[in-house]
C-alpha atoms as a PDB file:
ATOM      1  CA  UNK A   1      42.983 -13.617 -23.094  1.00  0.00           C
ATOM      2  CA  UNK A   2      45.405 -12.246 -25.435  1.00  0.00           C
ATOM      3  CA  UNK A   3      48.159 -13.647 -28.089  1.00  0.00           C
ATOM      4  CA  UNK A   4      50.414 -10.560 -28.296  1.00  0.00           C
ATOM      5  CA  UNK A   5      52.786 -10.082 -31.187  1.00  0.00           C
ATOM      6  CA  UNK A   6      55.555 -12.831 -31.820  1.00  0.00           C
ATOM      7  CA  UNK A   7      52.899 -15.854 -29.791  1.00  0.00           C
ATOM      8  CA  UNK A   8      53.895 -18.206 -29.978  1.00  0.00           C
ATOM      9  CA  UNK A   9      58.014 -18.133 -30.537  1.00  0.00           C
ATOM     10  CA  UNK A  10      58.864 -15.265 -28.123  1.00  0.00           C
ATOM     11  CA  UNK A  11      55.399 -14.404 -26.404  1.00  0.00           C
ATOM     12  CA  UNK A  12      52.669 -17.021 -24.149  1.00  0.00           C
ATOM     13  CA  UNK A  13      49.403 -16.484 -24.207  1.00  0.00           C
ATOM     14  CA  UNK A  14      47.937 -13.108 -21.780  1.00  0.00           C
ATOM     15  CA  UNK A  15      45.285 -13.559 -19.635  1.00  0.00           C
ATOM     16  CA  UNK A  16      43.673 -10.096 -18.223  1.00  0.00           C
ATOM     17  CA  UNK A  17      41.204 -10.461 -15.213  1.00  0.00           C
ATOM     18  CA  UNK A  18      39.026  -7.581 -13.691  1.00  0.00           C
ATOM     19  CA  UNK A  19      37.637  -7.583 -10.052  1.00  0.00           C
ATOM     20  CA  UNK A  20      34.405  -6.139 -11.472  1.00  0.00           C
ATOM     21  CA  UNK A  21      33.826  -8.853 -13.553  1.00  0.00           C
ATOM     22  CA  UNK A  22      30.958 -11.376 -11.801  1.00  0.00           C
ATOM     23  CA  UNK A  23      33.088 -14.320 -10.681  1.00  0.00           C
ATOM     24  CA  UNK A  24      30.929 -16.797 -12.345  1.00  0.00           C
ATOM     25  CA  UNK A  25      31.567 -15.527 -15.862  1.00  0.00           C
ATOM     26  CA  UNK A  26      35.206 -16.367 -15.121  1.00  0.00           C
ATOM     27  CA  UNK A  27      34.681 -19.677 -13.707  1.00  0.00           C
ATOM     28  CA  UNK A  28      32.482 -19.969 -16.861  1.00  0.00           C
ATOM     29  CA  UNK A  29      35.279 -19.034 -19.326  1.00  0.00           C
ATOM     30  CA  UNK A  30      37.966 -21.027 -17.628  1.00  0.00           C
ATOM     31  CA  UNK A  31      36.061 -24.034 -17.414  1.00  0.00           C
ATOM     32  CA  UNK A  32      35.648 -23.485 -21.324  1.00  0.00           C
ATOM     33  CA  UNK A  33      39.302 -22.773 -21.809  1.00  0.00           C
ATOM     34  CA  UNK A  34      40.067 -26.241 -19.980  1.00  0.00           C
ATOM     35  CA  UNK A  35      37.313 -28.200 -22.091  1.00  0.00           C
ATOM     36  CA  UNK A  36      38.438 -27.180 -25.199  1.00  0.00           C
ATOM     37  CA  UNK A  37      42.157 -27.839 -23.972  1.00  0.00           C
ATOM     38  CA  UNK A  38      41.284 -31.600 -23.062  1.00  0.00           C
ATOM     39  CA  UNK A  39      39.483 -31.755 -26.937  1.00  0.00           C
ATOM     40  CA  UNK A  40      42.154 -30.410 -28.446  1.00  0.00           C
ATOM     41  CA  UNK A  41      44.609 -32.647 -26.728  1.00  0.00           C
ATOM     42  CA  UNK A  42      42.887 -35.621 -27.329  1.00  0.00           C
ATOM     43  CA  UNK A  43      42.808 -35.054 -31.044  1.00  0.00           C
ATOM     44  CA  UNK A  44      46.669 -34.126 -30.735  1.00  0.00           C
ATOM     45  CA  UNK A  45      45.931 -30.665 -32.460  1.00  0.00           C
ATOM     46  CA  UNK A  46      47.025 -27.227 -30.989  1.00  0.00           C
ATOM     47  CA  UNK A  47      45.127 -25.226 -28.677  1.00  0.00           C
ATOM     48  CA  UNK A  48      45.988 -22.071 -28.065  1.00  0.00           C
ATOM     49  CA  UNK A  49      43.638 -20.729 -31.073  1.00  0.00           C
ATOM     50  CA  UNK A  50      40.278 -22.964 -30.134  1.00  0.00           C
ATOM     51  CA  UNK A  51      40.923 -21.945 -25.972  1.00  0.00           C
ATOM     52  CA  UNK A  52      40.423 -18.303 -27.055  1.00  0.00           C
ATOM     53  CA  UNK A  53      37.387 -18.757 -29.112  1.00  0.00           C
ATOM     54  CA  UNK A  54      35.881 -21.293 -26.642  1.00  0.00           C
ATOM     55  CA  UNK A  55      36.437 -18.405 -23.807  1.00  0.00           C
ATOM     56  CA  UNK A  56      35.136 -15.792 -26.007  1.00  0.00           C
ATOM     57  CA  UNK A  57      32.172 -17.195 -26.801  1.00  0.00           C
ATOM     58  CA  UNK A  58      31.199 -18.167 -23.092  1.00  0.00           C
ATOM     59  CA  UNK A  59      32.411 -14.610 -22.284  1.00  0.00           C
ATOM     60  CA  UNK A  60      30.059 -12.753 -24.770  1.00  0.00           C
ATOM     61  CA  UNK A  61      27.488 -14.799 -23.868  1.00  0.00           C
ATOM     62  CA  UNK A  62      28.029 -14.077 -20.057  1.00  0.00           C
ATOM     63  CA  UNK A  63      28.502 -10.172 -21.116  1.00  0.00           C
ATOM     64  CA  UNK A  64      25.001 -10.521 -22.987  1.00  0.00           C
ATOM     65  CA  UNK A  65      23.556 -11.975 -20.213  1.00  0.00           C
ATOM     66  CA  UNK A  66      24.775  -9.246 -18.093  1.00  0.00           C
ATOM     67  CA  UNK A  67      23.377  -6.679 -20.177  1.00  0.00           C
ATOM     68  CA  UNK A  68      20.370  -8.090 -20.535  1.00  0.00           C
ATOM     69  CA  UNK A  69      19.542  -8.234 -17.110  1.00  0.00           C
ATOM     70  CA  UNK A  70      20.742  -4.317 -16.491  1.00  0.00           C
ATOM     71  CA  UNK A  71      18.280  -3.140 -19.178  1.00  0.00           C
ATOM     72  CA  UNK A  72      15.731  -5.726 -17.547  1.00  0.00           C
ATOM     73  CA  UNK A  73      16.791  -3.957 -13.750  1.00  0.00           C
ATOM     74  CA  UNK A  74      16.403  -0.129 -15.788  1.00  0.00           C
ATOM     75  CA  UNK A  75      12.640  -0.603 -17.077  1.00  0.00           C
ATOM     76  CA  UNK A  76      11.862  -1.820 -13.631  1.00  0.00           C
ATOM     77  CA  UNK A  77      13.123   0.620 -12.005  1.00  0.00           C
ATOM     78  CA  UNK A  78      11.384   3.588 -14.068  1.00  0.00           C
ATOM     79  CA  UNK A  79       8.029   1.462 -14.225  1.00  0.00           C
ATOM     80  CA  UNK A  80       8.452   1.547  -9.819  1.00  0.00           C
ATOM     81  CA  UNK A  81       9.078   5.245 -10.370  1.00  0.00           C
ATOM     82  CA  UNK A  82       6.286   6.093 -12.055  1.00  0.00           C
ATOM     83  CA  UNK A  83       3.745   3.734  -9.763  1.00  0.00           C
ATOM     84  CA  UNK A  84       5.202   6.112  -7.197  1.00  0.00           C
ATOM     85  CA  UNK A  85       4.854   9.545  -9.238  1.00  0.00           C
ATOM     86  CA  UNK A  86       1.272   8.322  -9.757  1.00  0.00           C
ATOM     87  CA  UNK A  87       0.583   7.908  -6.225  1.00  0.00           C
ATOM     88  CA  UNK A  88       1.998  10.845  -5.089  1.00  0.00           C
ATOM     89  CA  UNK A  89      -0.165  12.985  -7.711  1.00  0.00           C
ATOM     90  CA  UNK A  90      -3.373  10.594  -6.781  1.00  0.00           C
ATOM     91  CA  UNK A  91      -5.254  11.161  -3.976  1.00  0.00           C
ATOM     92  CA  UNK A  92      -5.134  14.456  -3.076  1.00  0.00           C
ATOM     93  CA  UNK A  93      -7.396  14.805  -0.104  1.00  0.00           C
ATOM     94  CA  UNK A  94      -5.034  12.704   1.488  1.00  0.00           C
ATOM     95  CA  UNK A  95      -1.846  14.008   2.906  1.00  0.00           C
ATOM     96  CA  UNK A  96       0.570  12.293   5.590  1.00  0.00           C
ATOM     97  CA  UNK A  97       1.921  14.139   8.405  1.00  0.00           C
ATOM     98  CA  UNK A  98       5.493  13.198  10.027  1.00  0.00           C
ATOM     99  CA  UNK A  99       8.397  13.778  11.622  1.00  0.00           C
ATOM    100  CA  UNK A 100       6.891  17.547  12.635  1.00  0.00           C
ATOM    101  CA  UNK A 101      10.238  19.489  14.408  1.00  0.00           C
ATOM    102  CA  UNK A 102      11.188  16.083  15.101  1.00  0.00           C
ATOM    103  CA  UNK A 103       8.251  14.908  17.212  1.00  0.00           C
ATOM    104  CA  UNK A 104       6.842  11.430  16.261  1.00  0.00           C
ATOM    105  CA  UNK A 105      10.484   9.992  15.514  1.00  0.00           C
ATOM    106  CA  UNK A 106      12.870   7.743  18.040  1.00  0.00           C
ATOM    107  CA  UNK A 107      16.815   5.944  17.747  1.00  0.00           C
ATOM    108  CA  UNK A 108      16.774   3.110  19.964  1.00  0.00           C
ATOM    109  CA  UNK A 109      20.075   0.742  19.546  1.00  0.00           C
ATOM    110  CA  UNK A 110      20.326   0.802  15.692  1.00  0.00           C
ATOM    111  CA  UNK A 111      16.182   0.384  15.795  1.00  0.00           C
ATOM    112  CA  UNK A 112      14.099   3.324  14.186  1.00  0.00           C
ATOM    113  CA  UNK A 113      10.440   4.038  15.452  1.00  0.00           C
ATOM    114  CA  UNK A 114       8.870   6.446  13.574  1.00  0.00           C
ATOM    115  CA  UNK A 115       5.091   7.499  12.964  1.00  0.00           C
ATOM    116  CA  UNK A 116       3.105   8.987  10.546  1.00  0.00           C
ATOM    117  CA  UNK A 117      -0.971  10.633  10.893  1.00  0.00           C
ATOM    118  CA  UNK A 118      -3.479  11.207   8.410  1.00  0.00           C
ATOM    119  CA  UNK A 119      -7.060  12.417   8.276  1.00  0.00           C
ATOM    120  CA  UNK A 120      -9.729   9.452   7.306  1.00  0.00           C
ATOM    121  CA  UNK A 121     -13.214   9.800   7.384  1.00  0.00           C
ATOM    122  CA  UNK A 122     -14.398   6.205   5.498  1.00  0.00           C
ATOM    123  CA  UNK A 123     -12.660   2.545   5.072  1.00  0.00           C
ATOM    124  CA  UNK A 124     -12.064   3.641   1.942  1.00  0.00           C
ATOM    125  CA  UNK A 125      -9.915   6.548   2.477  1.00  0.00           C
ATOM    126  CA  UNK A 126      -7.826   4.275   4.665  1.00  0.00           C
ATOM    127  CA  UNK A 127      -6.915   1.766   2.120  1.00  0.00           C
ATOM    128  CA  UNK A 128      -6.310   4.761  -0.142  1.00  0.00           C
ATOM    129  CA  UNK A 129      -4.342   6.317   2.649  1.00  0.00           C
ATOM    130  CA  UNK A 130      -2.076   2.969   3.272  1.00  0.00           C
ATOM    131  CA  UNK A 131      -1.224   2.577  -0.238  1.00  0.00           C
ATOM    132  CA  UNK A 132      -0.022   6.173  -0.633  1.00  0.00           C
ATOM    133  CA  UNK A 133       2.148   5.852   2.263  1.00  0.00           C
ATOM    134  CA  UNK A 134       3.574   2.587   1.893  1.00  0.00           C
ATOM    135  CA  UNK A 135       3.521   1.731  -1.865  1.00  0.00           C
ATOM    136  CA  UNK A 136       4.516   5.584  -2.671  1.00  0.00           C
ATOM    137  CA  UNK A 137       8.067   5.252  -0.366  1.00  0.00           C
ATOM    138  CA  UNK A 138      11.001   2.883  -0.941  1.00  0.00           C
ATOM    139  CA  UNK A 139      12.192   3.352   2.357  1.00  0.00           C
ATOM    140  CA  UNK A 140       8.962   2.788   4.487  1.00  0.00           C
ATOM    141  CA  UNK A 141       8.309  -0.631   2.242  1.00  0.00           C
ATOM    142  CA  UNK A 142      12.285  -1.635   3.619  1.00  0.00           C
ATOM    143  CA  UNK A 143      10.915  -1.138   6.986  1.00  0.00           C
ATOM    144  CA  UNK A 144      10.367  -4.476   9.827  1.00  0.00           C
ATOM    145  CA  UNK A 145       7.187  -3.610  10.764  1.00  0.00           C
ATOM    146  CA  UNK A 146       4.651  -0.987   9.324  1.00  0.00           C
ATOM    147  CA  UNK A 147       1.848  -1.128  12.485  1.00  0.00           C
ATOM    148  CA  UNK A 148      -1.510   0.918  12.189  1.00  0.00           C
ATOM    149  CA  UNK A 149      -4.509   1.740  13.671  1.00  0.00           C
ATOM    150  CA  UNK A 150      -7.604   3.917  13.043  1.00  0.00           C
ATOM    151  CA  UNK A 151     -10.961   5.601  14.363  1.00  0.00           C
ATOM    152  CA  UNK A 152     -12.917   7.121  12.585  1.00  0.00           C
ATOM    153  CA  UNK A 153     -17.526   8.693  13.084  1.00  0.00           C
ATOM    154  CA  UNK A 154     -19.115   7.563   9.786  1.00  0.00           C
ATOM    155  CA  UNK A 155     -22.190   9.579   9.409  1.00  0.00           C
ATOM    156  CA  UNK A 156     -25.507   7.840   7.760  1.00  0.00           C
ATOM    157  CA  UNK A 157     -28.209   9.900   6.898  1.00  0.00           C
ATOM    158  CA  UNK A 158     -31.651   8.747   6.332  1.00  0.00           C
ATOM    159  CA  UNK A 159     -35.064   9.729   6.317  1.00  0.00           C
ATOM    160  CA  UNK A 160     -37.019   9.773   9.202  1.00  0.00           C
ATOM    161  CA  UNK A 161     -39.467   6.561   9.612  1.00  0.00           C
ATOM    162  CA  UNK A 162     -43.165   8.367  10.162  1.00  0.00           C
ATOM    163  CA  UNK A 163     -46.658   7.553   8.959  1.00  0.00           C
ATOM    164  CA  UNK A 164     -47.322  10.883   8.143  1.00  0.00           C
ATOM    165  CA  UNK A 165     -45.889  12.374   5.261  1.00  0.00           C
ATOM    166  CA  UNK A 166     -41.935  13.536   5.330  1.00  0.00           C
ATOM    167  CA  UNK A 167     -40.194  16.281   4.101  1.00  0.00           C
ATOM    168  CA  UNK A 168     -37.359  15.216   2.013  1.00  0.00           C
ATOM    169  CA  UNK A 169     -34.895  17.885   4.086  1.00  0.00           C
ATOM    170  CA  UNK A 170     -35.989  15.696   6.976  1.00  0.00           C
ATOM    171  CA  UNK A 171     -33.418  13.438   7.658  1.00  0.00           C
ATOM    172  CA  UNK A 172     -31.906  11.832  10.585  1.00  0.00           C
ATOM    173  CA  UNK A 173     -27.745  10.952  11.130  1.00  0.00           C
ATOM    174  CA  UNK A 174     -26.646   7.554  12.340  1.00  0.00           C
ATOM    175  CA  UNK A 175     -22.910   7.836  13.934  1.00  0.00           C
ATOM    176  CA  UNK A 176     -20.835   4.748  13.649  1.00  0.00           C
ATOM    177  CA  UNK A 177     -18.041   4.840  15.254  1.00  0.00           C
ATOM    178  CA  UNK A 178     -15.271   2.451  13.034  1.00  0.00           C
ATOM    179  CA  UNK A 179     -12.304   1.568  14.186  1.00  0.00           C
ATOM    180  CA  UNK A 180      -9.331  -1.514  13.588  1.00  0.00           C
ATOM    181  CA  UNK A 181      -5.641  -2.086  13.886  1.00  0.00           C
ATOM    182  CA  UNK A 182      -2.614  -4.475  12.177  1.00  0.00           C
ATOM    183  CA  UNK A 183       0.190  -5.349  13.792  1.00  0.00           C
ATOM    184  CA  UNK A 184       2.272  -5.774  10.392  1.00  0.00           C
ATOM    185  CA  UNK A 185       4.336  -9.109  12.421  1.00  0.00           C
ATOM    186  CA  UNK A 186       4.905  -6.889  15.230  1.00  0.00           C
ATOM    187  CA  UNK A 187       2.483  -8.872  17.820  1.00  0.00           C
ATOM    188  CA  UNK A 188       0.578  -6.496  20.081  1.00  0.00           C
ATOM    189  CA  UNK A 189       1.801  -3.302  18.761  1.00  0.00           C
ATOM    190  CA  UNK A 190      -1.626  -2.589  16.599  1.00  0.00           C
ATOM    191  CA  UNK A 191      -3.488  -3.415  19.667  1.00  0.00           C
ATOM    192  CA  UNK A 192      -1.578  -1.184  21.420  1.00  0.00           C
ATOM    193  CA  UNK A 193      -1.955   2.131  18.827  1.00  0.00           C
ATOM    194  CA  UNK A 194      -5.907   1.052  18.951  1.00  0.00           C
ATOM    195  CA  UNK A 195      -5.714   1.582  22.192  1.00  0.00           C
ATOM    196  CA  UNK A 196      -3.917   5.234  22.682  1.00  0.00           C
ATOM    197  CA  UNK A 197      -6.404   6.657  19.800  1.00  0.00           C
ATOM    198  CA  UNK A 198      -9.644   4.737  22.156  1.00  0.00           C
ATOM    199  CA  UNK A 199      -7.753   6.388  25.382  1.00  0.00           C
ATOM    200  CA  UNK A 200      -7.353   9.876  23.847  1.00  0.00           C
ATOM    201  CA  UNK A 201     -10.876   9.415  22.332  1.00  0.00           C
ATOM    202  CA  UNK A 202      -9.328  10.793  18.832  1.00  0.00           C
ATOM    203  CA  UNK A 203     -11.507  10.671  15.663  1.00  0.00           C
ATOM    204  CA  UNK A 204     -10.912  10.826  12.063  1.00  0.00           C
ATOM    205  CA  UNK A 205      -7.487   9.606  12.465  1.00  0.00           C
ATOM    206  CA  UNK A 206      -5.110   6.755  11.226  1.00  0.00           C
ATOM    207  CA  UNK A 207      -1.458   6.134  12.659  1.00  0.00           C
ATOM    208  CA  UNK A 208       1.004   4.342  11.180  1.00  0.00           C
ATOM    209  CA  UNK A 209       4.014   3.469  13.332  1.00  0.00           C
ATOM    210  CA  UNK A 210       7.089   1.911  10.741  1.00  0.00           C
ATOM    211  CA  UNK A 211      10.332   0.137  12.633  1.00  0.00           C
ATOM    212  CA  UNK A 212      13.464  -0.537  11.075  1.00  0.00           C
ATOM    213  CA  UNK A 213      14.754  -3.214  13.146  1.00  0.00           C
ATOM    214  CA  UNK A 214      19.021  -2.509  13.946  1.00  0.00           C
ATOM    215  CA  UNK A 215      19.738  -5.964  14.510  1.00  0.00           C
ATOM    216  CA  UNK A 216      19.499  -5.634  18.965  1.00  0.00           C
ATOM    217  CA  UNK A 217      16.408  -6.741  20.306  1.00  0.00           C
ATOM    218  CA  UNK A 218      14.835  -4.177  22.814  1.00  0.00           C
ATOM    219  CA  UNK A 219      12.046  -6.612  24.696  1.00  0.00           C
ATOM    220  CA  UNK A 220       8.698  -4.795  25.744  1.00  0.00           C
ATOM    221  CA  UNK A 221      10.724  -1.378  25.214  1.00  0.00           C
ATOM    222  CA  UNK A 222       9.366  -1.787  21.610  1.00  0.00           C
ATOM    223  CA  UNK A 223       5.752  -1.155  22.660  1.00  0.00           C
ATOM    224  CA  UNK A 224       7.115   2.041  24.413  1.00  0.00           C
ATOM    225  CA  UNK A 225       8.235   3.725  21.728  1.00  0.00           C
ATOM    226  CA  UNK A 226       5.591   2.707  19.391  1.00  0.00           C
ATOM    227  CA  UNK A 227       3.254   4.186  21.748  1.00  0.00           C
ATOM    228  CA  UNK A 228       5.257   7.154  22.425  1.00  0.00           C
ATOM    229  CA  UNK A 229       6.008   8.097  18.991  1.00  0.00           C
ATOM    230  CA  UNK A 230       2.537   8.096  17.858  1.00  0.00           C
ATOM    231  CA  UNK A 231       1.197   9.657  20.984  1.00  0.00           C
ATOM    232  CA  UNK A 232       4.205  12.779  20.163  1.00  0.00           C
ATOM    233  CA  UNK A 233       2.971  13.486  16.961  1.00  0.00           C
ATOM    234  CA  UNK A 234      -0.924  13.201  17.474  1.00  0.00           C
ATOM    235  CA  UNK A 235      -0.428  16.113  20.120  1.00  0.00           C
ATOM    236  CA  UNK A 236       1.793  17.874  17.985  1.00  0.00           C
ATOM    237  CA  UNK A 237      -0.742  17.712  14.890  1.00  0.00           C
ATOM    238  CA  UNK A 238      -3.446  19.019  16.832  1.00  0.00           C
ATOM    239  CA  UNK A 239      -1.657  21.271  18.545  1.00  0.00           C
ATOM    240  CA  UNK A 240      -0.351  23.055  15.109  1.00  0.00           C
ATOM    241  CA  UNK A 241      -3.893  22.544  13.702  1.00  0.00           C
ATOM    242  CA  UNK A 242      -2.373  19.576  10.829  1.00  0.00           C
ATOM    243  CA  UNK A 243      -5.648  17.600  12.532  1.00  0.00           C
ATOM    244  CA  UNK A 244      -9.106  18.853  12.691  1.00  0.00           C
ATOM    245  CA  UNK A 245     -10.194  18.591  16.359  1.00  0.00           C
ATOM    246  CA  UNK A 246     -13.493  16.757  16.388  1.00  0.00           C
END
């Protein structure tokens, strides 16, 4: 709002709007322009003058707001960066494997399937594992769905039980075989990955199949692909050594 030269004889009173300008503030600033209008009015006094410092003040307040909340946007932004800078330097006997000459990736109307492998050997490493994948990748956290499933030999040693005496060196292995799934909302599909790695009888492994749903729902065809994608890139990864062969 502007009172150009000669206001108010020979010139009215200029009001400048910009489409990037949030439409509240404006409703905000009009709505104060009218207020102090119907004041100034009532007490039969001019209004031109107390209209532009009633809109001004709204308006700097709005702008202050808006600032405010970009600086506010800006630190969280760089603290989410470098969460992810730590993960990615974290964790180093973990590494991901996907998308390998584009095995282990599918387009279904608008709907993405895509899988990713690692190497676990312990519960441990697979909570490590999930939260380097997930947590350390903007676009996998946008995904519908993030399904899993692992298997994994854990290997206790102990001594062996004797009456006699034991050599220390003497030691017996227990092999537990581990193994669970989460269907991330997608009902079945974990079940379903549990069951390829049971079928294929793989070990030390954990899939992760992530959907970005396209809007078109594809029925049972869903379980296909996730299926198909992580069954693609276990043979490829074992095929181009990425996965020890147990």
């Amino acid at each position: 709002m502007q009172m150009k030269l000669g206001y108010p004889e020979t010139t009215g009173v200029e009001i400048t709007t910009f489409r990037a300008i949030r439409k509240k503030s404006i409703e905000l600033a009009v709505q104060a322009v009218k207020d102090a209008s119907l004041e100034c009015l009532a007490n039969g006094e001019e209004s031109a003058l107390s209209c532009c410092i009633a809109a001004q003040q709204v308006w700097d307040e709005c702008m202050q707001d808006e600032a405010d909340k970009l600086v506010w946007e800006e630190e969280r932004l760089k603290e989410e960066e470098h969460v992810r800078l730590d993960l990615a330097t974290q964790d180093d006997d973990i590494k991901w494997i996907s998308d390998v000459e584009g095995c282990g990736i599918v387009h279904d109307r608008k709907s993405t399937f895509q899988a990713f492998v690692c190497s676990v050997k312990d519960e441990d490493m697979v909570r490590r594992a999930l939260r380097k994948l997930i947590d350390g990748n903007n676009k996998i956290q946008r995904a519908t769905h993030n399904m899993y499933a692992y298997r994994f030999t854990e290997i206790l040693t102990n001594k062996q039980q004797s009456k006699g005496d034991v050599d220390d060196s003497d030691k017996a292995k227990t092999h537990i075989l581990k193994h669970d799934n989460d269907d991330d909302g997608e009902d079945g599909a974990g079940r379903r990955l549990a069951q390829l790695l049971a079928t294929r009888e793989d070990d030390g492994v954990l899939v992760v199949v992530s959907r970005w749903f396209g809007g078109i729902h594809l029925g049972p065809k869903r379980f296909a692909h996730i299926t198909n994608v992580a069954r693609e890139l276990l043979v490829k990864c074992y095929e181009d050594g990425f996965l020890p062969r147990s």
